[in-house]
C-alpha atoms as a PDB file:
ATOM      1  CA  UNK A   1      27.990  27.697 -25.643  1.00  0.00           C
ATOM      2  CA  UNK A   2      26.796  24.321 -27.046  1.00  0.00           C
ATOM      3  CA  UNK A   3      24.507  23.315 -29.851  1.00  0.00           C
ATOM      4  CA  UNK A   4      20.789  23.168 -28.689  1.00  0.00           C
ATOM      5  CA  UNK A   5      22.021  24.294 -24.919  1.00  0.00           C
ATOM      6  CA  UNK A   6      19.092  26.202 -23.752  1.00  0.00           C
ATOM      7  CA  UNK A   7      20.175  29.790 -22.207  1.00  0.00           C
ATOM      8  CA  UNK A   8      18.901  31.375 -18.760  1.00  0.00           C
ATOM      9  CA  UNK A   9      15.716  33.770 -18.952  1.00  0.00           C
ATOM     10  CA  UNK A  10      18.364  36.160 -17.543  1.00  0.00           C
ATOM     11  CA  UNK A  11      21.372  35.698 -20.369  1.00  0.00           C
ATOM     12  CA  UNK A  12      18.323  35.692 -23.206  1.00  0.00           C
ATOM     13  CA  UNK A  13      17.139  39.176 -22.260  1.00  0.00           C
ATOM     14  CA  UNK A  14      20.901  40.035 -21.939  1.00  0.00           C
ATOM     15  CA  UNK A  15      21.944  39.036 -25.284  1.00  0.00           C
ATOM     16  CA  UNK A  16      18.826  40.035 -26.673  1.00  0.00           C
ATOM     17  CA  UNK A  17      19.135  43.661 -25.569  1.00  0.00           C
ATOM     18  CA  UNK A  18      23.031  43.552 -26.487  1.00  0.00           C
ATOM     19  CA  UNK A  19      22.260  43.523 -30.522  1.00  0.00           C
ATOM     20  CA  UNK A  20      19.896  46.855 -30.213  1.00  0.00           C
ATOM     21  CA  UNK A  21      22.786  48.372 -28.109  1.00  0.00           C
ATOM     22  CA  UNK A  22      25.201  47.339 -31.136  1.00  0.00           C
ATOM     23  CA  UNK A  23      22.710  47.661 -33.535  1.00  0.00           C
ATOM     24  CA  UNK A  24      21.625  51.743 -32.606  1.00  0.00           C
ATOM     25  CA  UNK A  25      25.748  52.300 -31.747  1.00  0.00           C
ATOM     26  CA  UNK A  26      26.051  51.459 -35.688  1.00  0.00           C
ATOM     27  CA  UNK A  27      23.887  53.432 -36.629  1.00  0.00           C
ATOM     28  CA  UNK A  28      24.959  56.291 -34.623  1.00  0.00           C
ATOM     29  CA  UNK A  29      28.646  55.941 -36.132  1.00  0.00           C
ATOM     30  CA  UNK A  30      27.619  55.782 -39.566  1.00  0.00           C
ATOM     31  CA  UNK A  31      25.265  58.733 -39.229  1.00  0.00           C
ATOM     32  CA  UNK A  32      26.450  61.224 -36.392  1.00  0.00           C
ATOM     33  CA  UNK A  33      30.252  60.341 -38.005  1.00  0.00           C
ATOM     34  CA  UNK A  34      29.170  61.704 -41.326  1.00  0.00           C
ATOM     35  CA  UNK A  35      29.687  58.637 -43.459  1.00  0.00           C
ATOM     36  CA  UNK A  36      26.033  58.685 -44.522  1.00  0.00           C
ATOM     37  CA  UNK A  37      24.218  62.019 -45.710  1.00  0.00           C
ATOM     38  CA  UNK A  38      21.070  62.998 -43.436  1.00  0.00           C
ATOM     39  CA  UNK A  39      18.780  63.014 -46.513  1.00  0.00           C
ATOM     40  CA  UNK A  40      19.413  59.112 -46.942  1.00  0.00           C
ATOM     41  CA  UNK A  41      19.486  57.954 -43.310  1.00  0.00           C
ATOM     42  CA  UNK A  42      18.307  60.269 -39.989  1.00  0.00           C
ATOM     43  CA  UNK A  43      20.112  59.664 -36.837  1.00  0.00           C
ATOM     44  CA  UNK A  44      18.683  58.359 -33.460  1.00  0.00           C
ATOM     45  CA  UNK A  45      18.402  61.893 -32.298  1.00  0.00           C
ATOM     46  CA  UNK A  46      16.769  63.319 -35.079  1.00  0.00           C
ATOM     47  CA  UNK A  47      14.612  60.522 -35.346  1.00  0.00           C
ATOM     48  CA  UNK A  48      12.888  60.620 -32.195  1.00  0.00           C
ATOM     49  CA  UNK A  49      12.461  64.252 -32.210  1.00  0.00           C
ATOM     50  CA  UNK A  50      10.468  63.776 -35.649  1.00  0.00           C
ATOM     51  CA  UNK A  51       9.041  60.515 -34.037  1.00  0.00           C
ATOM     52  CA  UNK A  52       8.032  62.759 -30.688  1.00  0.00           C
ATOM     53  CA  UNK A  53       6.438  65.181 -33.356  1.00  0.00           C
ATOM     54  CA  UNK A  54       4.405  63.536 -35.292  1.00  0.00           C
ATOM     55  CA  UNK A  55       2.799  61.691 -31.977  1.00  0.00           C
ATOM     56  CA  UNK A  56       1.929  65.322 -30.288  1.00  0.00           C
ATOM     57  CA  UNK A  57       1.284  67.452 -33.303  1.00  0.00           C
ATOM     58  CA  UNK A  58       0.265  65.628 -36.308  1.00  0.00           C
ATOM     59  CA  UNK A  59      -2.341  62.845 -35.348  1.00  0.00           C
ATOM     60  CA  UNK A  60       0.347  59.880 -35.383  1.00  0.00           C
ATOM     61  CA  UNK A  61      -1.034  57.791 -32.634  1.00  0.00           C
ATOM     62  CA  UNK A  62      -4.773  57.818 -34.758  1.00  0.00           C
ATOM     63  CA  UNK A  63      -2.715  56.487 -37.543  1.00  0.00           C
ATOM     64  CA  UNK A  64      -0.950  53.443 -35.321  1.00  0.00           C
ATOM     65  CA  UNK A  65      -4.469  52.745 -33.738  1.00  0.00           C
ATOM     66  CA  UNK A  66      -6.059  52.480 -37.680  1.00  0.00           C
ATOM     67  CA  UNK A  67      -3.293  50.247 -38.675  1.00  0.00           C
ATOM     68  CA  UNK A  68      -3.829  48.149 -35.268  1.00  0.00           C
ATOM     69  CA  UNK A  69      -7.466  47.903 -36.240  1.00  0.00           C
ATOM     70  CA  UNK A  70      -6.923  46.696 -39.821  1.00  0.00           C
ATOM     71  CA  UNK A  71      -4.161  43.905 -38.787  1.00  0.00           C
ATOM     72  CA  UNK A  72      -6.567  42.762 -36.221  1.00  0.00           C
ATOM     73  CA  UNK A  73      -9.949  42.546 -37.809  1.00  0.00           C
ATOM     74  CA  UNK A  74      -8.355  41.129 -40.972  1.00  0.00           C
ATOM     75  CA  UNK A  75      -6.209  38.579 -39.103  1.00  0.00           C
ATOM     76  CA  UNK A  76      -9.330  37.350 -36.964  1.00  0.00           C
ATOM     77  CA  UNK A  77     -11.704  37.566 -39.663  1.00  0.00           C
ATOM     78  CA  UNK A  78      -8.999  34.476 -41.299  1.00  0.00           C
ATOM     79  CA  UNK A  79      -8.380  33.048 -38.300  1.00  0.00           C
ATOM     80  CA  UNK A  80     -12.378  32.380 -38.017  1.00  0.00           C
ATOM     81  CA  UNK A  81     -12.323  30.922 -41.410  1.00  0.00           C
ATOM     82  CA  UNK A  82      -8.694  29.531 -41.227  1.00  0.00           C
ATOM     83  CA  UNK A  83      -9.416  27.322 -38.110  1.00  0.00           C
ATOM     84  CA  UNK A  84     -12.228  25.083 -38.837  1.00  0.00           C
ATOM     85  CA  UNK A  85     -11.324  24.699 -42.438  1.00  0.00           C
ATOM     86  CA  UNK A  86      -7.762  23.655 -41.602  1.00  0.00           C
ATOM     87  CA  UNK A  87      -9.243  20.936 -38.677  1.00  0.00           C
ATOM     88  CA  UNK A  88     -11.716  19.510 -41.497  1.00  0.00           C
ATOM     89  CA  UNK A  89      -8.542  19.405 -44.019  1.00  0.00           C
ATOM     90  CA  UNK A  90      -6.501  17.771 -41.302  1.00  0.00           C
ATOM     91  CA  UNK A  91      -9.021  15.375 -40.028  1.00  0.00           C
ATOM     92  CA  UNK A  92     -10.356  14.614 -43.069  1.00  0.00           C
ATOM     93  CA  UNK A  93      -8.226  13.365 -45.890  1.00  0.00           C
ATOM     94  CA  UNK A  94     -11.069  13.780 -48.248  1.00  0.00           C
ATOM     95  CA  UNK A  95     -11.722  17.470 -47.437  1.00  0.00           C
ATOM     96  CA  UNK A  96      -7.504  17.506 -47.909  1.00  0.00           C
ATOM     97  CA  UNK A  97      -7.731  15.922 -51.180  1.00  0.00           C
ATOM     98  CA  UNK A  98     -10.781  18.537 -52.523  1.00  0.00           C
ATOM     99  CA  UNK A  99      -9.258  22.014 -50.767  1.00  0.00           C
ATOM    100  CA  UNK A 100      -5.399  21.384 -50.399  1.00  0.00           C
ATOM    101  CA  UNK A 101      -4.836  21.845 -54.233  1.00  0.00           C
ATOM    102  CA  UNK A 102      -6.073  25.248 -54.355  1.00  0.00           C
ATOM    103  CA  UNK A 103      -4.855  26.307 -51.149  1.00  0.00           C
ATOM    104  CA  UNK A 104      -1.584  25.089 -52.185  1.00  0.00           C
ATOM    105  CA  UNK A 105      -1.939  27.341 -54.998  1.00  0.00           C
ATOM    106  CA  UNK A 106      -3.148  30.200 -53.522  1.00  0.00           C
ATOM    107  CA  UNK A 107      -0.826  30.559 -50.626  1.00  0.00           C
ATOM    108  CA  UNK A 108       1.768  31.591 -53.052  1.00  0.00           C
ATOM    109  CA  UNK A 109       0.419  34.424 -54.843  1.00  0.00           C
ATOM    110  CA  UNK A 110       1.076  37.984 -53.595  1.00  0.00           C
ATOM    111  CA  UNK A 111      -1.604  39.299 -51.371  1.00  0.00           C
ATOM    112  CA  UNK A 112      -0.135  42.916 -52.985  1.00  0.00           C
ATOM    113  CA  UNK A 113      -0.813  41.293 -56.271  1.00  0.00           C
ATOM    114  CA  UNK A 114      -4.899  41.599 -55.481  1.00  0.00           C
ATOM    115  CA  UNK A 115      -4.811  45.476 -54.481  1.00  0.00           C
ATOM    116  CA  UNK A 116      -5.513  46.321 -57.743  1.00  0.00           C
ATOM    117  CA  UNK A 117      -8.867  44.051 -58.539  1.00  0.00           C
ATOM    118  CA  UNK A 118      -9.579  44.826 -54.625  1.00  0.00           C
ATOM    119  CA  UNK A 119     -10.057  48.837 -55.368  1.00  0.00           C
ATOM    120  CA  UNK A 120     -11.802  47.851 -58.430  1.00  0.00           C
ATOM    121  CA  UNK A 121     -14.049  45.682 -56.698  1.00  0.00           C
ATOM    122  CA  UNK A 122     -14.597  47.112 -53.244  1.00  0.00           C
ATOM    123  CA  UNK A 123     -12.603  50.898 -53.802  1.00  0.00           C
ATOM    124  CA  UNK A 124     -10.294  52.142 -51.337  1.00  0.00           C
ATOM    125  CA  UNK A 125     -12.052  51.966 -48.269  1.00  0.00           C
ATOM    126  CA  UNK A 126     -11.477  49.469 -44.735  1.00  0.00           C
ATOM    127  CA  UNK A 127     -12.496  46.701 -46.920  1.00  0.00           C
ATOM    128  CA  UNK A 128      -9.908  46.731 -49.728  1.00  0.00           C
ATOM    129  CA  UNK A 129      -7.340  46.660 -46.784  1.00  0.00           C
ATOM    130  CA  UNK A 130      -9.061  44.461 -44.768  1.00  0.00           C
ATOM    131  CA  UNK A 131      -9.525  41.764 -47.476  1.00  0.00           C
ATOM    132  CA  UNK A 132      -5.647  42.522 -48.189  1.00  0.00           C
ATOM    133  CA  UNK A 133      -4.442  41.272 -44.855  1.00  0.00           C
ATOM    134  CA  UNK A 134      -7.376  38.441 -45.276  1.00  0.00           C
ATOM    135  CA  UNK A 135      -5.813  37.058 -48.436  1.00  0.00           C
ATOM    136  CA  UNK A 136      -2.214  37.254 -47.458  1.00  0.00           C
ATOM    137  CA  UNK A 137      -3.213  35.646 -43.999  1.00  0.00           C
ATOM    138  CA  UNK A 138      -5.771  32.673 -44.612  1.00  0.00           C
ATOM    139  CA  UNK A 139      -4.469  30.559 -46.667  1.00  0.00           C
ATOM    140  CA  UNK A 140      -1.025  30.306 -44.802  1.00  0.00           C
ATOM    141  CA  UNK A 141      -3.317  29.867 -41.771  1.00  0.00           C
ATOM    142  CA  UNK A 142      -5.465  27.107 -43.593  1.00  0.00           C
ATOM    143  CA  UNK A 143      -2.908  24.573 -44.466  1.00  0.00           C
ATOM    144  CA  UNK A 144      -0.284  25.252 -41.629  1.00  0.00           C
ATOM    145  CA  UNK A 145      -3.272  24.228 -39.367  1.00  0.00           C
ATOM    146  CA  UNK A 146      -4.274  21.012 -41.391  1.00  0.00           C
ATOM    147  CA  UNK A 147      -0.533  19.983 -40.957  1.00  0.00           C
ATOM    148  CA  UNK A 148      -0.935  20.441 -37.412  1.00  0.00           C
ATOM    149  CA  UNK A 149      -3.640  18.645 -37.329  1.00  0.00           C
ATOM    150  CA  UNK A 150      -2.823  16.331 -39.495  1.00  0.00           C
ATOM    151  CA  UNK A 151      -0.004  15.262 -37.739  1.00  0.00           C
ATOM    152  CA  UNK A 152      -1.607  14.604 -34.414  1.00  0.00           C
ATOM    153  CA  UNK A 153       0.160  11.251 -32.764  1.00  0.00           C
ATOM    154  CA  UNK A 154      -1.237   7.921 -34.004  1.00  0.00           C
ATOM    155  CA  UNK A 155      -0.749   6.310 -30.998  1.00  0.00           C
ATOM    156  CA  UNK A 156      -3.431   8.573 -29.296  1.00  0.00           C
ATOM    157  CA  UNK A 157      -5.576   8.715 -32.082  1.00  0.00           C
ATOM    158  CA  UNK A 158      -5.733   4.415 -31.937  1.00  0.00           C
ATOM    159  CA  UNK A 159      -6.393   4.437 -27.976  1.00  0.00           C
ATOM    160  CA  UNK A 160      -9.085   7.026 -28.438  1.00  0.00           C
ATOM    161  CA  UNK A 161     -10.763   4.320 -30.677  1.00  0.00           C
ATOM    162  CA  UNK A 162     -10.045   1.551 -28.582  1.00  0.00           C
ATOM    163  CA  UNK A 163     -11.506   3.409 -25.539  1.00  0.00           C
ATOM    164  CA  UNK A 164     -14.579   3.780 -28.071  1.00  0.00           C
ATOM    165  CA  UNK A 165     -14.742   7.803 -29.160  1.00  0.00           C
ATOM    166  CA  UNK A 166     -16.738   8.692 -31.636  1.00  0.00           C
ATOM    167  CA  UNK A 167     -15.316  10.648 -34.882  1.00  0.00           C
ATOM    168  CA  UNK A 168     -16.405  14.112 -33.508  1.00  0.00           C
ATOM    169  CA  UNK A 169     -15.227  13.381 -30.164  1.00  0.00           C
ATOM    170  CA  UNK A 170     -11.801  12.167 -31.373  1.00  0.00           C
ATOM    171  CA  UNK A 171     -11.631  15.585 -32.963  1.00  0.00           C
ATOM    172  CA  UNK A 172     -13.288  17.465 -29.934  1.00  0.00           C
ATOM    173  CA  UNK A 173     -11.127  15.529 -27.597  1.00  0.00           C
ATOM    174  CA  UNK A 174      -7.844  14.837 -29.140  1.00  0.00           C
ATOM    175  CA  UNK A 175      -7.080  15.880 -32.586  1.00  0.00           C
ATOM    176  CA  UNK A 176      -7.928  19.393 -31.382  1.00  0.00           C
ATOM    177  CA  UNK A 177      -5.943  19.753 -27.400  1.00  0.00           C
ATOM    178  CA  UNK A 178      -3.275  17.876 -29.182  1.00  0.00           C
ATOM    179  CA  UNK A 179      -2.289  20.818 -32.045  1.00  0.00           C
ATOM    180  CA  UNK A 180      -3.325  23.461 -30.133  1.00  0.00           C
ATOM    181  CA  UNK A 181      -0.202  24.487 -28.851  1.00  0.00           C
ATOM    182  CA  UNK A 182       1.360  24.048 -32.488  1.00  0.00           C
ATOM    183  CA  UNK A 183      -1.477  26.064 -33.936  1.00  0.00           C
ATOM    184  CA  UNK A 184      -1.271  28.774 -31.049  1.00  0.00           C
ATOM    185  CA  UNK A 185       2.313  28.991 -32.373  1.00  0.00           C
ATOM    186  CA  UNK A 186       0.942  29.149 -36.547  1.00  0.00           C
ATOM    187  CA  UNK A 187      -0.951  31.788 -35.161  1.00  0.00           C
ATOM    188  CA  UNK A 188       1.572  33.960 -33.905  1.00  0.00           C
ATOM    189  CA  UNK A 189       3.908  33.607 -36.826  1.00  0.00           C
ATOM    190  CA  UNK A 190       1.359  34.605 -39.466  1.00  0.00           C
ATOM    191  CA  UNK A 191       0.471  37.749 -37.236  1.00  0.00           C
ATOM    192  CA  UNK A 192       3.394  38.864 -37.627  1.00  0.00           C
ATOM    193  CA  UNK A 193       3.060  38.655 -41.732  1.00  0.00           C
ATOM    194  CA  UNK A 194      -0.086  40.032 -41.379  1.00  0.00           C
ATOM    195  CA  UNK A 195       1.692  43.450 -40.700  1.00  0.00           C
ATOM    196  CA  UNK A 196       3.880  43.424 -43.934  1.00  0.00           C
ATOM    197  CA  UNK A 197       0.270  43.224 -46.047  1.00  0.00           C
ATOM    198  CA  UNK A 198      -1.096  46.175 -43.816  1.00  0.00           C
ATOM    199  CA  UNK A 199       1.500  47.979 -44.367  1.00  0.00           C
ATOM    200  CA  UNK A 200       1.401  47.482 -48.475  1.00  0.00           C
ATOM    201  CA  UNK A 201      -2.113  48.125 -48.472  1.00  0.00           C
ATOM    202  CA  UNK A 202      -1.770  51.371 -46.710  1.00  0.00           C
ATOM    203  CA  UNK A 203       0.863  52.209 -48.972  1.00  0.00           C
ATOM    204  CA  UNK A 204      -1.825  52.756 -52.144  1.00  0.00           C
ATOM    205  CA  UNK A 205      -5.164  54.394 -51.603  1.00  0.00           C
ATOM    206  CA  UNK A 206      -5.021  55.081 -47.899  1.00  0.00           C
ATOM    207  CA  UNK A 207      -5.546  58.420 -45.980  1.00  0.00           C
ATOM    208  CA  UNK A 208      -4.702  57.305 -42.768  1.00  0.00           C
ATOM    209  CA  UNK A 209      -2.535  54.358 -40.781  1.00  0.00           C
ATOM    210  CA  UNK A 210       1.026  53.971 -40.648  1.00  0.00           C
ATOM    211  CA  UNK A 211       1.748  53.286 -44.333  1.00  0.00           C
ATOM    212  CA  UNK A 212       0.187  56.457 -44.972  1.00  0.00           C
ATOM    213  CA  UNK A 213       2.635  58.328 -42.858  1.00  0.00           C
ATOM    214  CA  UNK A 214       5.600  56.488 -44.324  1.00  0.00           C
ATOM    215  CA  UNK A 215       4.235  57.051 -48.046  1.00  0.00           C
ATOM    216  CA  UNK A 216       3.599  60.862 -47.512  1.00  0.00           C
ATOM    217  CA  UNK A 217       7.472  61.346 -45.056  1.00  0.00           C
ATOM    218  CA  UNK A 218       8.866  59.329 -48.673  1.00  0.00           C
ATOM    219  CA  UNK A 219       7.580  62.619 -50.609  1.00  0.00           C
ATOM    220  CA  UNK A 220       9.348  64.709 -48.418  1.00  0.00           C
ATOM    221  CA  UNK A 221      12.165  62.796 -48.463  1.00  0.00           C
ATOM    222  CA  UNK A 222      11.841  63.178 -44.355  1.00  0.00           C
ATOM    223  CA  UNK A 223      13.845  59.787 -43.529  1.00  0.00           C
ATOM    224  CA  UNK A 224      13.420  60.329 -40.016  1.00  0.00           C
ATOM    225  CA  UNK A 225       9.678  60.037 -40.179  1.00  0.00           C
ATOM    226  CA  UNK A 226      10.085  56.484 -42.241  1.00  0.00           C
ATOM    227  CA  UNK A 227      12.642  54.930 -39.721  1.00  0.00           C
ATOM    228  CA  UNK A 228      10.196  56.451 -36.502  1.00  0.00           C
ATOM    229  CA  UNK A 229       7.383  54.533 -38.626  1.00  0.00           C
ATOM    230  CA  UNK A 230       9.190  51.469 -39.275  1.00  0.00           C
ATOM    231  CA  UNK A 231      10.490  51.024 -35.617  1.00  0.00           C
ATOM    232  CA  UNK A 232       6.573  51.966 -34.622  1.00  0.00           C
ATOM    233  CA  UNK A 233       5.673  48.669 -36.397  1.00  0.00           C
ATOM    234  CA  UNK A 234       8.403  46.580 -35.104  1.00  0.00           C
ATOM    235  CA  UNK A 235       8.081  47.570 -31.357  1.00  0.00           C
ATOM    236  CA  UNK A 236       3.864  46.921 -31.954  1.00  0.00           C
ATOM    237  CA  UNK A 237       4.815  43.787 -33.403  1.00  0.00           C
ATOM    238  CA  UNK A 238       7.511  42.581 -30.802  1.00  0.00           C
ATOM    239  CA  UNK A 239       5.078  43.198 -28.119  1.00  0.00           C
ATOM    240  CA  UNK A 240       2.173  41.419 -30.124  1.00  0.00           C
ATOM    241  CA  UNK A 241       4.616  38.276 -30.088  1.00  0.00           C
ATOM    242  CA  UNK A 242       5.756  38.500 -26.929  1.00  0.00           C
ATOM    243  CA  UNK A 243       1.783  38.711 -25.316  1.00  0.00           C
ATOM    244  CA  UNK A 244       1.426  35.421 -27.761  1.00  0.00           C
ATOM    245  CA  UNK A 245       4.474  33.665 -26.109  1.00  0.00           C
ATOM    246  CA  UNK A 246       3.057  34.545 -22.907  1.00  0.00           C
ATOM    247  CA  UNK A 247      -0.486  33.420 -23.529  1.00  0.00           C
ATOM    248  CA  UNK A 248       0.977  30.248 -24.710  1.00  0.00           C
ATOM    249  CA  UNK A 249       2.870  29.641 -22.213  1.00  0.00           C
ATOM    250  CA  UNK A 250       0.066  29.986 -20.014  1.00  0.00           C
ATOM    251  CA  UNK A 251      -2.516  28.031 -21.719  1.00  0.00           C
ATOM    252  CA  UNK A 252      -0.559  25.740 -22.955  1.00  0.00           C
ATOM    253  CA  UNK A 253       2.514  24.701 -20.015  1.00  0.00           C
ATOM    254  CA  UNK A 254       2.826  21.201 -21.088  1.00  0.00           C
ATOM    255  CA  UNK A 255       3.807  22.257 -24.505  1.00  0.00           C
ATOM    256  CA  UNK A 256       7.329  24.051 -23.044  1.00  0.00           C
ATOM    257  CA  UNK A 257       8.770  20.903 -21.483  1.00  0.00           C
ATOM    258  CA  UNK A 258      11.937  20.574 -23.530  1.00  0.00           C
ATOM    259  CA  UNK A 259      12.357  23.796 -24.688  1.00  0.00           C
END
């Protein structure tokens, strides 16, 4: 093992399924050994019993495909914004001068922090969460991307001139296929934030979607439901990243040399 040495697909899995191995062996120990009361921390077994439960008997899977909905139309719904504002910021040093302060700003206050003017504005419907997952998502999206952008080779950007390209072109034609890979790659991170403001905004004012679940199991003290629902949003969210990696990969091959 040796700094920056990449691994084999093979070993990666490997080691990557070793830590869950560890990881649910610990958890075992500490709860099937008694050190930890039930009523603070379920074991596996009881877990996905409860977890097997609440997806046959009590409407669970509903709840994941609400949550789904609400990560996805809020996360697109910035993306659509995100993208071309983030391009103009990064192409444009002007539109960076008059936009980057504020988004600056406002990428570092607590989408949570809005849930209460958001029911007072728009109640406690789709669109209070929606706008939740909006506000925690676009303005991380906005000036990530205008990096990006922003820091698109000068080399390329001075032959494109020489060769004569116009402005929009240059952006069409090379600011644009340069970051996408990069961008593709801003995109899956903030996807996976995106969850954590779902699940906050579910967690006040919701009657359905996973943070609903979790909120009402907390009542109950029901530990096993929490943990089922937490590990619900991880697994959704491992295989959202993974289908990301794999897109890019695909869409974007030259971007993996050196990796």
């Amino acid at each position: 093992m040796r700094p920056l040495t990449p691994v084999t697909p093979k070993a990666r899995v490997a080691l990557g399924l070793s830590f869950f191995v560890v990881f649910v062996a610990l958890w075992s120990l500490a709860t099937f050994g008694g050190y930890v009361e039930k009523t603070f921390l379920a074991d596996p077994l009881t877990m996905l019993k409860s977890g097997w439960l609440l997806l046959t008997t009590m409407g669970f899977a509903g709840d994941i495909g609400m949550t789904v909905w609400r990560v996805l139309g809020g996360f697109l719904l910035a993306t659509a914004l995100a993208l071309p504002l983030g391009v103009a910021m990064g192409a444009y040093k002007p539109v960076e001068a008059f936009f980057e302060p504020f988004v600056s700003f406002a990428r570092y206050l607590p989408a949570s922090a809005f849930i209460p003017l958001l029911i007072l504005w728009v109640g406690i419907g789709e669109a209070q969460k929606l706008a939740v997952i909006f506000i925690g998502s676009f303005f991380q999206l906005t000036l990530m991307i205008a990096v990006t952008v922003g820091n698109t080779r000068r080399d390329l950007v001075e032959a494109a001139y020489t060769l004569g390209v116009s402005d929009t072109s240059l952006i069409r034609r090379v600011l644009i296929p340069g970051a996408a890979p990069e961008i593709a790659e801003t995109l899956r991170m903030v996807l996976g934030w995106a969850w954590t403001y779902v699940i906050v905004a579910e967690l006040i004012g919701a009657s359905s979607g996973i943070g609903h679940m979790i909120t009402d199991s907390q009542a109950l003290l029901a530990t096993d439901q929490i943990i089922f629902g937490i590990i619900v949003i991880g697994l959704i969210g491992l295989v959202s990243d993974f289908a990301f990696k794999a897109a890019n990969r695909a869409l974007f091959p030259w971007a993996q040399l050196g990796r």
